[in-house]
Protein backbone atom coordinates (compact mmCIF):
# COMPACT_ATOMS: atom_id res chain seq x y z
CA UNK A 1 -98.09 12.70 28.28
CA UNK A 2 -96.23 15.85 27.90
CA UNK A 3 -92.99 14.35 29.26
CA UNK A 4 -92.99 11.49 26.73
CA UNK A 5 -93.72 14.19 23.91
CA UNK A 6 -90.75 16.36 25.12
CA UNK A 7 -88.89 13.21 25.18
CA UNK A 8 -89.96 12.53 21.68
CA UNK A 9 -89.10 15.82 20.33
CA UNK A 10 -85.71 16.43 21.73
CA UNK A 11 -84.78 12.79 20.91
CA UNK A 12 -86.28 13.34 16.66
CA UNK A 13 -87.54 16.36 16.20
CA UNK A 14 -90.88 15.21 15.85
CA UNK A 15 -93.88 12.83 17.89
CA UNK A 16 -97.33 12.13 16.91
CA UNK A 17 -100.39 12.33 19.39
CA UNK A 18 -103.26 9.90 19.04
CA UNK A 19 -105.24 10.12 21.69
CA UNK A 20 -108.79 9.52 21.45
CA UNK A 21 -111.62 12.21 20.79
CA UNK A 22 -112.34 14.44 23.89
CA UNK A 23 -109.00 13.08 25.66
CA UNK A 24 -107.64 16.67 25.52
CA UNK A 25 -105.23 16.75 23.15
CA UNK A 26 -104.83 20.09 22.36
CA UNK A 27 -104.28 20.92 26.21
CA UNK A 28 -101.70 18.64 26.34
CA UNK A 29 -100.25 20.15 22.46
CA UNK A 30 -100.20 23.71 24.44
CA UNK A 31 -98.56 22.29 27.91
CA UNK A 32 -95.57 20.97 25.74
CA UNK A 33 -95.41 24.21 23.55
CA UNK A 34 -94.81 25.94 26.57
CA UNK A 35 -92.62 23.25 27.90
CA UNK A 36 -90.84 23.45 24.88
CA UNK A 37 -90.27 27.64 25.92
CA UNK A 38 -89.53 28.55 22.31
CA UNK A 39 -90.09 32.00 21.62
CA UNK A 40 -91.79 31.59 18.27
CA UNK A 41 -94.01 28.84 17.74
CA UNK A 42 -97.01 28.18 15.19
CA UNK A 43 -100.52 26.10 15.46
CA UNK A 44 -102.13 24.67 12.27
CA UNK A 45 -105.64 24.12 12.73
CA UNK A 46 -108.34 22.30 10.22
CA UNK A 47 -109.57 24.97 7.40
CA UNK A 48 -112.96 23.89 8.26
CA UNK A 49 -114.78 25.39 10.95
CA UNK A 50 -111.26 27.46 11.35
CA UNK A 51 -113.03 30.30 13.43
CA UNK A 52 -113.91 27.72 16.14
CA UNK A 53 -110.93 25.68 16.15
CA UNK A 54 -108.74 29.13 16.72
CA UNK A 55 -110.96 30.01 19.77
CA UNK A 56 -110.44 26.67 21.08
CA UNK A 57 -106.55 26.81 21.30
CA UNK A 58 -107.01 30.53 22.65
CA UNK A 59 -109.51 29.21 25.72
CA UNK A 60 -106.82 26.68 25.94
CA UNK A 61 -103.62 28.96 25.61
CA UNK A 62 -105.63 31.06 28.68
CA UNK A 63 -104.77 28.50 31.00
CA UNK A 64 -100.96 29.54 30.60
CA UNK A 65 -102.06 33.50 30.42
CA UNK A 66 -100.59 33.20 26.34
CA UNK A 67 -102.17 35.03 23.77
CA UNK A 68 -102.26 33.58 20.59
CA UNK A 69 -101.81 35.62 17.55
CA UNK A 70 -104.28 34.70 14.81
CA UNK A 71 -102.61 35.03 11.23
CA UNK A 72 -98.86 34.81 10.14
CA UNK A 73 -96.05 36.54 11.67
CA UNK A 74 -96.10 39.94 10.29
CA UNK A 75 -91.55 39.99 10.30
CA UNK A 76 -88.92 37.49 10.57
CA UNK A 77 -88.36 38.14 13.97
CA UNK A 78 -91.76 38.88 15.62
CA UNK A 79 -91.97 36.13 18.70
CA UNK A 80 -95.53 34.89 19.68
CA UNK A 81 -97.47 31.75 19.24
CA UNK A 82 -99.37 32.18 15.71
CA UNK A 83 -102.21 30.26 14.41
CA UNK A 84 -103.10 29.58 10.93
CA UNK A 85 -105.39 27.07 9.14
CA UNK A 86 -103.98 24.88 6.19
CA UNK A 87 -105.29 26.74 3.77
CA UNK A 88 -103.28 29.68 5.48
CA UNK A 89 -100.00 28.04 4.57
CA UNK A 90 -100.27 28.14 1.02
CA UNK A 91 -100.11 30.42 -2.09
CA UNK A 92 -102.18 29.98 -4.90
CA UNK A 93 -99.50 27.92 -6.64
CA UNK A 94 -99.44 25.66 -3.32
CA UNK A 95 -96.38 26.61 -2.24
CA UNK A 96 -95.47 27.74 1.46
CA UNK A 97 -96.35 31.33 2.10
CA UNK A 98 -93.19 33.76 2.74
CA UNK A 99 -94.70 34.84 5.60
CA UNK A 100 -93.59 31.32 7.45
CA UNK A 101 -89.87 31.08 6.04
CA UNK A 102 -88.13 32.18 8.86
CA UNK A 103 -89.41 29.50 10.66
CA UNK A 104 -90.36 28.34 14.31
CA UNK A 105 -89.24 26.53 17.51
CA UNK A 106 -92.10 24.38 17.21
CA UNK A 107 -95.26 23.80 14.83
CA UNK A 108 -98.27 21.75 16.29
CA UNK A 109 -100.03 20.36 13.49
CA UNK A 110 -104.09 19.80 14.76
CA UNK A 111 -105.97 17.10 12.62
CA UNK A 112 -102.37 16.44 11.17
CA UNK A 113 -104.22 13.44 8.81
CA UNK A 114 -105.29 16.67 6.88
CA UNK A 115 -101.82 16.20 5.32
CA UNK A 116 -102.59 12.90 4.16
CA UNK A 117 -103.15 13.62 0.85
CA UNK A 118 -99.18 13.23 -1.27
CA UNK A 119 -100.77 15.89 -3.72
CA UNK A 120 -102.87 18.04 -1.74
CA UNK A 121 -101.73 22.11 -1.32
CA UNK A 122 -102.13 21.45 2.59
CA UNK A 123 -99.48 18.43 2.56
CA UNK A 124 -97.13 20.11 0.39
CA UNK A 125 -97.03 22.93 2.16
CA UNK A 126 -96.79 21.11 5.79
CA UNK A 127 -93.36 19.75 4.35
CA UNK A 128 -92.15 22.89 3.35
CA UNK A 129 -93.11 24.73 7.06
CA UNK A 130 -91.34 21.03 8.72
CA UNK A 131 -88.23 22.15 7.03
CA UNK A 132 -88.10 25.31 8.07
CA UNK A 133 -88.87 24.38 12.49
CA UNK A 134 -87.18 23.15 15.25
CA UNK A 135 -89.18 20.29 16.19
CA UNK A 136 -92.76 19.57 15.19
CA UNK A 137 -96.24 18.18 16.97
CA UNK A 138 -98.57 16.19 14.84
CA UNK A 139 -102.34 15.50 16.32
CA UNK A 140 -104.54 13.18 15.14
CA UNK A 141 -106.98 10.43 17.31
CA UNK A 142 -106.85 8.96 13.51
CA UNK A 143 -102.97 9.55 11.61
CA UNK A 144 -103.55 6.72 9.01
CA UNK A 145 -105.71 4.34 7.67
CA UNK A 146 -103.60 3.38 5.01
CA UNK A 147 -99.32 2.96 5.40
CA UNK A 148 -98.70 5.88 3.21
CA UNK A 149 -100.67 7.95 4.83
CA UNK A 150 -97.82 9.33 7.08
CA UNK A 151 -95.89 10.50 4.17
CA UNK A 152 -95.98 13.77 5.96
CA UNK A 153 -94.55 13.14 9.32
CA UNK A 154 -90.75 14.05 8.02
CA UNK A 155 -89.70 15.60 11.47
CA UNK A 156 -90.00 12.03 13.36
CA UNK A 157 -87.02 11.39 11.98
CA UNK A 158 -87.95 7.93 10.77
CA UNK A 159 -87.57 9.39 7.26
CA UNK A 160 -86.71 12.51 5.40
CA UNK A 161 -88.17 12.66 1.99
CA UNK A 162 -91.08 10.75 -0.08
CA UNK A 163 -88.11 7.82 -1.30
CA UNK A 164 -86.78 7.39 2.01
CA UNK A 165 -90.25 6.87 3.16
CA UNK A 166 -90.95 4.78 0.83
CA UNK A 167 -88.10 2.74 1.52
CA UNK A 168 -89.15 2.97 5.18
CA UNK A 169 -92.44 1.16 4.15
CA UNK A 170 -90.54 -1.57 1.93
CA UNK A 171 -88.78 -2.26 5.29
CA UNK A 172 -91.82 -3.22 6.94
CA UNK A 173 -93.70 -4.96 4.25
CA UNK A 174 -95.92 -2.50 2.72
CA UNK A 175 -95.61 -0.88 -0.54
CA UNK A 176 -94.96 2.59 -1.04
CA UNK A 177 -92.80 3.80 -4.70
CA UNK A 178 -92.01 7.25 -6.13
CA UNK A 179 -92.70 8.34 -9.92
CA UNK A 180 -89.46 7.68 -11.61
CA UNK A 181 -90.80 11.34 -13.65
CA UNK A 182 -92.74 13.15 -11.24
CA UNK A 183 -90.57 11.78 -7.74
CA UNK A 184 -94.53 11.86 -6.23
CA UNK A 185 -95.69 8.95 -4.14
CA UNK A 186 -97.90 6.38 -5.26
CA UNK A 187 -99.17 3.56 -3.36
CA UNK A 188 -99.72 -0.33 -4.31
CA UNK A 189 -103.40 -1.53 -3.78
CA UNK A 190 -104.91 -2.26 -0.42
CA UNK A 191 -104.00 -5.80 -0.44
CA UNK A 192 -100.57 -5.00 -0.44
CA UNK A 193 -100.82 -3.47 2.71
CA UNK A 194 -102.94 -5.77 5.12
CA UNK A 195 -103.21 -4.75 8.31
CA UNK A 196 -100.40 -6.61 9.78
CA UNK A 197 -98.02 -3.73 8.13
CA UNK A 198 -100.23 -0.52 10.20
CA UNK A 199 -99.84 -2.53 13.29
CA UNK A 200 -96.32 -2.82 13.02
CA UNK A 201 -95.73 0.60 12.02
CA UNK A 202 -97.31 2.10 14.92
CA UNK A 203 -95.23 -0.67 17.46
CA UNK A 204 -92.42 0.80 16.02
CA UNK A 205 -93.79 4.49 16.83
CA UNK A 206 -95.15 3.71 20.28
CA UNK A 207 -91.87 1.39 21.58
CA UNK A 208 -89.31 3.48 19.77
CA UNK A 209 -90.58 6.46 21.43
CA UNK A 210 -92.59 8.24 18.36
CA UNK A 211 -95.82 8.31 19.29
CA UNK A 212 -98.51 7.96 22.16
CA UNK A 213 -101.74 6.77 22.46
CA UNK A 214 -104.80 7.27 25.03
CA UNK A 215 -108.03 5.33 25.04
CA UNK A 216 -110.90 6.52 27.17
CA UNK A 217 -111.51 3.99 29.98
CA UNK A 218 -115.08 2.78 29.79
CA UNK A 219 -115.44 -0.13 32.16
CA UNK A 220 -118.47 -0.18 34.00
CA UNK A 221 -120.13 2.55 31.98
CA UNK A 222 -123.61 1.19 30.37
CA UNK A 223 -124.63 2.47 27.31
């Protein structure tokens, strides 16, 4: 797993995780940060139940002897692994804090569909911090249930702003469009993106080297 991610991000910039609940992602999210060996990287956990999810990637990171800083980087320059939540990222007018402008060699992204949202603080904010790292790690066992939904994932490299993306979906049959006014995303109904147009989106991730997938084997297990 970690070598396909490493492949992923020194090929794009970016690669998506979906693994299945309790398949270990986030060991394998700190194996390729360390992989990776960048000096400064960042970990974006879920705003709810933050306090837990932190400890989690420090038990984790302890397997590597790393400690991970919780909060931003206090300068510029300070090296470390960070964690944050989303609601971390932000200030009140939803843009990126200053605090993460000097960027990082890589940003892991936990629960990345918490970005799924065009308009949410936690999405805008998410593009602000990709544009600012090296490469970037999303994790989620669900990224979309809907073809917009990956608005977000900018470093892949599949697309670099919301009418490119939406472009990107036109190309595969769904239907994605900016506000002529506003440049925001809005997305046609349901029907015009049946389910035909997620499965070939994530082919394209999965063969072109975006994205990977593990399913928990449960043959022979009774209920």
């Amino acid at each position: 797993g970690v070598a396909r991610i490493m492949d992923g991000l020194n090929n794009n910039g970016g690669f998506l995780l979906m693994d299945e609940p309790g398949l270990g992602k986030t060991t394998t999210a700190m194996a390729a940060i360390v992989a990776n060996g960048g000096e400064r990287n960042l970990i974006v956990v879920p705003t709810g139940g933050k306090d837990n999810q932190k400890a989690n990637w420090q038990e984790t990171a302890d397997l590597y002897n790393i400690d991970v800083i919780d909060g931003a980087p206090e300068s510029g320059d300070q090296s470390g692994t960070f964690v944050v939540s989303y609601d971390e990222l932000y200030d009140d007018n939803g843009q990126l804090r200053e605090e993460f402008l000097a960027g990082f060699d890589m940003v892991a992204f936990d629960e990345s569909h918490n970005m799924s949202n065009p308009e949410s603080k936690a999405a805008q904010a998410g593009k602000e911090l990709q544009e600012v790292c090296d490469k970037a790690l999303y994790l989620s066992a669900t990224p979309f249930s809907h073809v917009a939904d990956m608005h977000y994932m900018t470093k892949l490299g599949l697309f670099k702003d919301n009418e490119d993306f939406a472009s990107f979906v036109q190309s595969i049959g769904g239907s994605v469009f900016t506000d002529k006014e506003t440049g925001e995303l809005r997305v046609g109904g349901r029907e015009s993106n049946p389910p035909d147009v997620l499965a070939r989106m994530a082919a394209i991730m999965h063969v072109d080297g975006f994205a990977l997938r593990h399913n928990a084997d449960l043959t022979g297990r009774s209920d």
